[in-house]
C-alpha atoms as a PDB file:
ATOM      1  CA  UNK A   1      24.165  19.885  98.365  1.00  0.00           C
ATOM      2  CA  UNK A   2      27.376  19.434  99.346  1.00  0.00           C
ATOM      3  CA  UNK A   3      27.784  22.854 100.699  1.00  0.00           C
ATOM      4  CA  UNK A   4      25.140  21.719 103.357  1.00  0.00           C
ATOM      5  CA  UNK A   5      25.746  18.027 103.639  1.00  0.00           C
ATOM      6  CA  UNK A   6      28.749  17.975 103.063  1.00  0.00           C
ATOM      7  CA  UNK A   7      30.552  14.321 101.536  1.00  0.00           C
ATOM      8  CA  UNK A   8      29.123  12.361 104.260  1.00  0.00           C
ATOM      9  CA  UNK A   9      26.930   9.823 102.176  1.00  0.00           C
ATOM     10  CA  UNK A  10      24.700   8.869 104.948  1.00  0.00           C
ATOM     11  CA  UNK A  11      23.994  12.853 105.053  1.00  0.00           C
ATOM     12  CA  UNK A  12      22.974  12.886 101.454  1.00  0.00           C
ATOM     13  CA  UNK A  13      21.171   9.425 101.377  1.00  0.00           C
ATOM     14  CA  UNK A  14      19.523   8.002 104.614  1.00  0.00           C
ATOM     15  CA  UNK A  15      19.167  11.347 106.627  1.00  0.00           C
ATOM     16  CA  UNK A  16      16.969  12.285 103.984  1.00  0.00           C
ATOM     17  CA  UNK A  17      15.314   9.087 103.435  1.00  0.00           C
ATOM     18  CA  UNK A  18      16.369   9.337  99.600  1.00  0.00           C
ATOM     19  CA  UNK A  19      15.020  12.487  98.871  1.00  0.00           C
ATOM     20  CA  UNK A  20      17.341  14.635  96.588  1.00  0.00           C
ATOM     21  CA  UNK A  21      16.423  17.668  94.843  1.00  0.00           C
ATOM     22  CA  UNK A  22      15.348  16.862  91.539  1.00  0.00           C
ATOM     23  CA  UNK A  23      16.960  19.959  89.363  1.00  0.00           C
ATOM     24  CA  UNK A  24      18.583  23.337  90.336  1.00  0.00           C
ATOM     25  CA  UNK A  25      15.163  24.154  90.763  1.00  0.00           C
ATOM     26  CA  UNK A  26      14.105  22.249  93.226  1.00  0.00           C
ATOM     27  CA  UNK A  27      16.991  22.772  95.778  1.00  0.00           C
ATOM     28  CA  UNK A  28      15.645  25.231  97.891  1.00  0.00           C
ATOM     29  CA  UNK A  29      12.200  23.379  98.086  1.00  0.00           C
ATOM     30  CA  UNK A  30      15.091  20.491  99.009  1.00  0.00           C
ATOM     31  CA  UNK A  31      16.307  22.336 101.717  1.00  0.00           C
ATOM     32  CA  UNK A  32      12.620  23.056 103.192  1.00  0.00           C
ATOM     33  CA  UNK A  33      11.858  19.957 102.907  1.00  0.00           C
ATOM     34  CA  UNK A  34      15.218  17.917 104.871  1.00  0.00           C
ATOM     35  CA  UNK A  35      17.618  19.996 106.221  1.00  0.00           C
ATOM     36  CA  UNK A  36      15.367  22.978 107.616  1.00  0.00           C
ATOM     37  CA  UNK A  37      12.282  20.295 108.172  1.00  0.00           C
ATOM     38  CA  UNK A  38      11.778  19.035 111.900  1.00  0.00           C
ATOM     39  CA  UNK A  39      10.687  15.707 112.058  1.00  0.00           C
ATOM     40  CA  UNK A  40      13.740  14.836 109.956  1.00  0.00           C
ATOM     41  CA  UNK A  41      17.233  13.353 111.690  1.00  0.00           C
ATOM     42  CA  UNK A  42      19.196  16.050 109.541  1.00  0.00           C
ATOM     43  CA  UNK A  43      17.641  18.619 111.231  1.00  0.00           C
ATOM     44  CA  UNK A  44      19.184  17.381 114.627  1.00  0.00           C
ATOM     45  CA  UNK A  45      22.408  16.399 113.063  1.00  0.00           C
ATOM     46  CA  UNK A  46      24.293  19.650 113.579  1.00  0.00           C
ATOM     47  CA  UNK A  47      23.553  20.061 117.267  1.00  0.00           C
ATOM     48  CA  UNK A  48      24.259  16.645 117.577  1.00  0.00           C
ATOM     49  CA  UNK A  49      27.681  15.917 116.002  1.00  0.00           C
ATOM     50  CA  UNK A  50      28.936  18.728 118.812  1.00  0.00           C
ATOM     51  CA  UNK A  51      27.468  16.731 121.345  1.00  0.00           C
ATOM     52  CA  UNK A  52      28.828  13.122 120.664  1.00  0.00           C
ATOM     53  CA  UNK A  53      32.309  14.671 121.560  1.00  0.00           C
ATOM     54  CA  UNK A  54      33.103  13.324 124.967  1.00  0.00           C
ATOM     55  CA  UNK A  55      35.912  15.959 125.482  1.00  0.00           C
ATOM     56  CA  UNK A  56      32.540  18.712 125.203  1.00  0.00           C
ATOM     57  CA  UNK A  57      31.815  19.882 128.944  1.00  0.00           C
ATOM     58  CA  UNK A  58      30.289  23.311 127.856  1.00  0.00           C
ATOM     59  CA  UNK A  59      27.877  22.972 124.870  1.00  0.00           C
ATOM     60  CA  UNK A  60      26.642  26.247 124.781  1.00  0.00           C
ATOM     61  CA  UNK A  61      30.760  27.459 124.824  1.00  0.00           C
ATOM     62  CA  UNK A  62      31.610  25.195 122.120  1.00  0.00           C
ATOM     63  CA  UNK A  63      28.648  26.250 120.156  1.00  0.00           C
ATOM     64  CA  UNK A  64      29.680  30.155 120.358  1.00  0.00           C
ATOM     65  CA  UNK A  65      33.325  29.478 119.509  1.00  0.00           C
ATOM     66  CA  UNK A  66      31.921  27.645 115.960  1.00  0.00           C
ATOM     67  CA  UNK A  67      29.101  30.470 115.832  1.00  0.00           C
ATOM     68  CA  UNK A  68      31.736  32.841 115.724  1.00  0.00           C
ATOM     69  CA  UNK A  69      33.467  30.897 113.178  1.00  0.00           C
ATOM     70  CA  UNK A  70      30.706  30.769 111.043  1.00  0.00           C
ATOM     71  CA  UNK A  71      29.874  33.975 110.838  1.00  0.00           C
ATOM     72  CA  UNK A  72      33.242  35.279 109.884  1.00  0.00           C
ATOM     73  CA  UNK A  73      35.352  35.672 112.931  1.00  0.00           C
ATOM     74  CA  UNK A  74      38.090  33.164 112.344  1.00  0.00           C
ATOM     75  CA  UNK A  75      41.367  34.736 114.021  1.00  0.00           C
ATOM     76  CA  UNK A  76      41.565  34.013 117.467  1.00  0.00           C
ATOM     77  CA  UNK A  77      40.856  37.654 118.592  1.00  0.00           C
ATOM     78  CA  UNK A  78      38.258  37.616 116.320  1.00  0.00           C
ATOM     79  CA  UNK A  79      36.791  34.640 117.933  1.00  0.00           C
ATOM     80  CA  UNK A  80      37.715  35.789 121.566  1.00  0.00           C
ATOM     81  CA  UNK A  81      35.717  38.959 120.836  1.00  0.00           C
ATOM     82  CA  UNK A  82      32.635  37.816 119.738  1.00  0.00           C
ATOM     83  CA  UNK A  83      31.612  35.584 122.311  1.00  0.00           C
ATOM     84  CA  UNK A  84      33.181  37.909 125.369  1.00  0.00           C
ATOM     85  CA  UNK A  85      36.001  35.935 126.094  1.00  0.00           C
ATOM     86  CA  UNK A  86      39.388  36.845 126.322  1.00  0.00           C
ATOM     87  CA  UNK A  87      42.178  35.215 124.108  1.00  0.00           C
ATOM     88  CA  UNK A  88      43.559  33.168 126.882  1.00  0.00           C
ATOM     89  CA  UNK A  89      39.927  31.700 127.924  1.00  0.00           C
ATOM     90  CA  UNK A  90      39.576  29.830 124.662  1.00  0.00           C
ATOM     91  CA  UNK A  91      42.211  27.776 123.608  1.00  0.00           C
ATOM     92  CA  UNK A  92      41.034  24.862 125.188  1.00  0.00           C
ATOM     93  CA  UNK A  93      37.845  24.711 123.016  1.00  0.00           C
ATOM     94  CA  UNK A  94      39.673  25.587 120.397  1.00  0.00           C
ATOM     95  CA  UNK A  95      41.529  23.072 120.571  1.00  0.00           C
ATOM     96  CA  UNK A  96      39.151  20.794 121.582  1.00  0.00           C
ATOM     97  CA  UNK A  97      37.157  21.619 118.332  1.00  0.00           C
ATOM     98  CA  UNK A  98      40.861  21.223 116.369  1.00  0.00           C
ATOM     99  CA  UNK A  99      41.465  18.007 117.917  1.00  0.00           C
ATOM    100  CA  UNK A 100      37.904  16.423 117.214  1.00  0.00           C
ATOM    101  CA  UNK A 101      38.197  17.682 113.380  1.00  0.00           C
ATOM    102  CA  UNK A 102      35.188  20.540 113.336  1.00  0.00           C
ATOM    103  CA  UNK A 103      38.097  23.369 113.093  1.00  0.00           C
ATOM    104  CA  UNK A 104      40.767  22.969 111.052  1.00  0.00           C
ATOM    105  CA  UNK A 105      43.623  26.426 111.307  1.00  0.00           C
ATOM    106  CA  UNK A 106      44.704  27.697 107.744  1.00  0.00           C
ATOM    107  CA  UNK A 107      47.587  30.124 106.992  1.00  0.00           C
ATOM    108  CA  UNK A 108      46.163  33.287 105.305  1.00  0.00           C
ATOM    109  CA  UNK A 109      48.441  34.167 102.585  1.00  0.00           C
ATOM    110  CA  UNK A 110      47.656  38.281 102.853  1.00  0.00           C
ATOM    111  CA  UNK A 111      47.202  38.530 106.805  1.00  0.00           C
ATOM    112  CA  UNK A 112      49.684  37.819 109.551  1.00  0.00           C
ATOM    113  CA  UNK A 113      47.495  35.745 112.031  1.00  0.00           C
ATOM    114  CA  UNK A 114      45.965  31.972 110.674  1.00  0.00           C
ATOM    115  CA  UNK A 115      42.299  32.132 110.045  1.00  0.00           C
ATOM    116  CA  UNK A 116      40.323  29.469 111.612  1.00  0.00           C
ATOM    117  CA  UNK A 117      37.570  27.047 109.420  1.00  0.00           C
ATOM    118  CA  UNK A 118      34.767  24.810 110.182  1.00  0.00           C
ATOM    119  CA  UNK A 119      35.262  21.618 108.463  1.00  0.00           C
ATOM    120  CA  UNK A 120      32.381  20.525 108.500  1.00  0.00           C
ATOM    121  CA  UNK A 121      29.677  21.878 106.103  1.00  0.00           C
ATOM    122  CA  UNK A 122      26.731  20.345 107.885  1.00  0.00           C
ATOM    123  CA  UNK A 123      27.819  22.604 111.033  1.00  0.00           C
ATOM    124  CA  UNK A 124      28.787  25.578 109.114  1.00  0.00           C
ATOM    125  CA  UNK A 125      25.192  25.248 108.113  1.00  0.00           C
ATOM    126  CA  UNK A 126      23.493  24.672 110.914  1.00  0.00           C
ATOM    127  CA  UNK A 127      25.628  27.839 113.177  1.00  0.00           C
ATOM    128  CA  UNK A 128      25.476  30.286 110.045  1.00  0.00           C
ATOM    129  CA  UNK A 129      21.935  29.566 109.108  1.00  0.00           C
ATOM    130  CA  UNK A 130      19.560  27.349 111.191  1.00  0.00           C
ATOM    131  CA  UNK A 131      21.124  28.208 115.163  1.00  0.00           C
ATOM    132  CA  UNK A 132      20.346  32.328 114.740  1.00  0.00           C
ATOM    133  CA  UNK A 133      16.838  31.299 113.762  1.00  0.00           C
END
């Protein structure tokens, strides 16, 4: 759950009015059933935690740069490349994203350049798994 959810207990709890997946069993039925289910707030949650940023002037921007992220592009370049920008044209959402807490920079201990992190599962969730679809 957390891997979804993340520690947010209001993620875990009221989002999903209490239901919790019963055994190992029953967590993809879980999943179905909250996270991936439309009439539920969690379902929203992830497009909405971009948008309650007030520094956030281009969703859709914002959205590709943690996109990227999510699906494995976390240098810069890497980032750059995937959405069509160039280097220069994204360090403003970047650090927009840093400043507001969704992407946190880590040193990577075998490659030169810092690799960049969502830190926040819920949204790693949502671009990696429920935004393609």
């Amino acid at each position: 759950m957390h891997a979804i959810v993340g520690g947010t207990p209001a993620y875990r709890d009221e989002f999903t009015a209490g239901d919790l997946p019963a055994a190992l069993e029953d967590f993809d039925g879980w999943v179905v059933r909250t996270v991936l289910n439309r009439r539920t707030s969690l379902f929203r949650e992830g497009r909405y935690l971009l948008a309650e940023e007030a520094d956030i002037r281009d969703p859709a921007l914002y959205h590709s740069v943690l996109a990227a992220v999510a699906e494995g592009n976390g240098t810069w370049g890497g980032i750059a490349g995937h959405i069509g920008y160039k280097s220069s044209d994204i360090a403003h959402p970047i650090n927009v994203l840093e400043d507001c807490g969704l992407l946190a920079k880590e040193k990577d201990a075998f490659k030169s350049a810092s690799q960049y992190r969502i830190t926040e599962p819920l949204i790693s969730f949502y671009q990696a798994v429920m935004r393609p679809e």
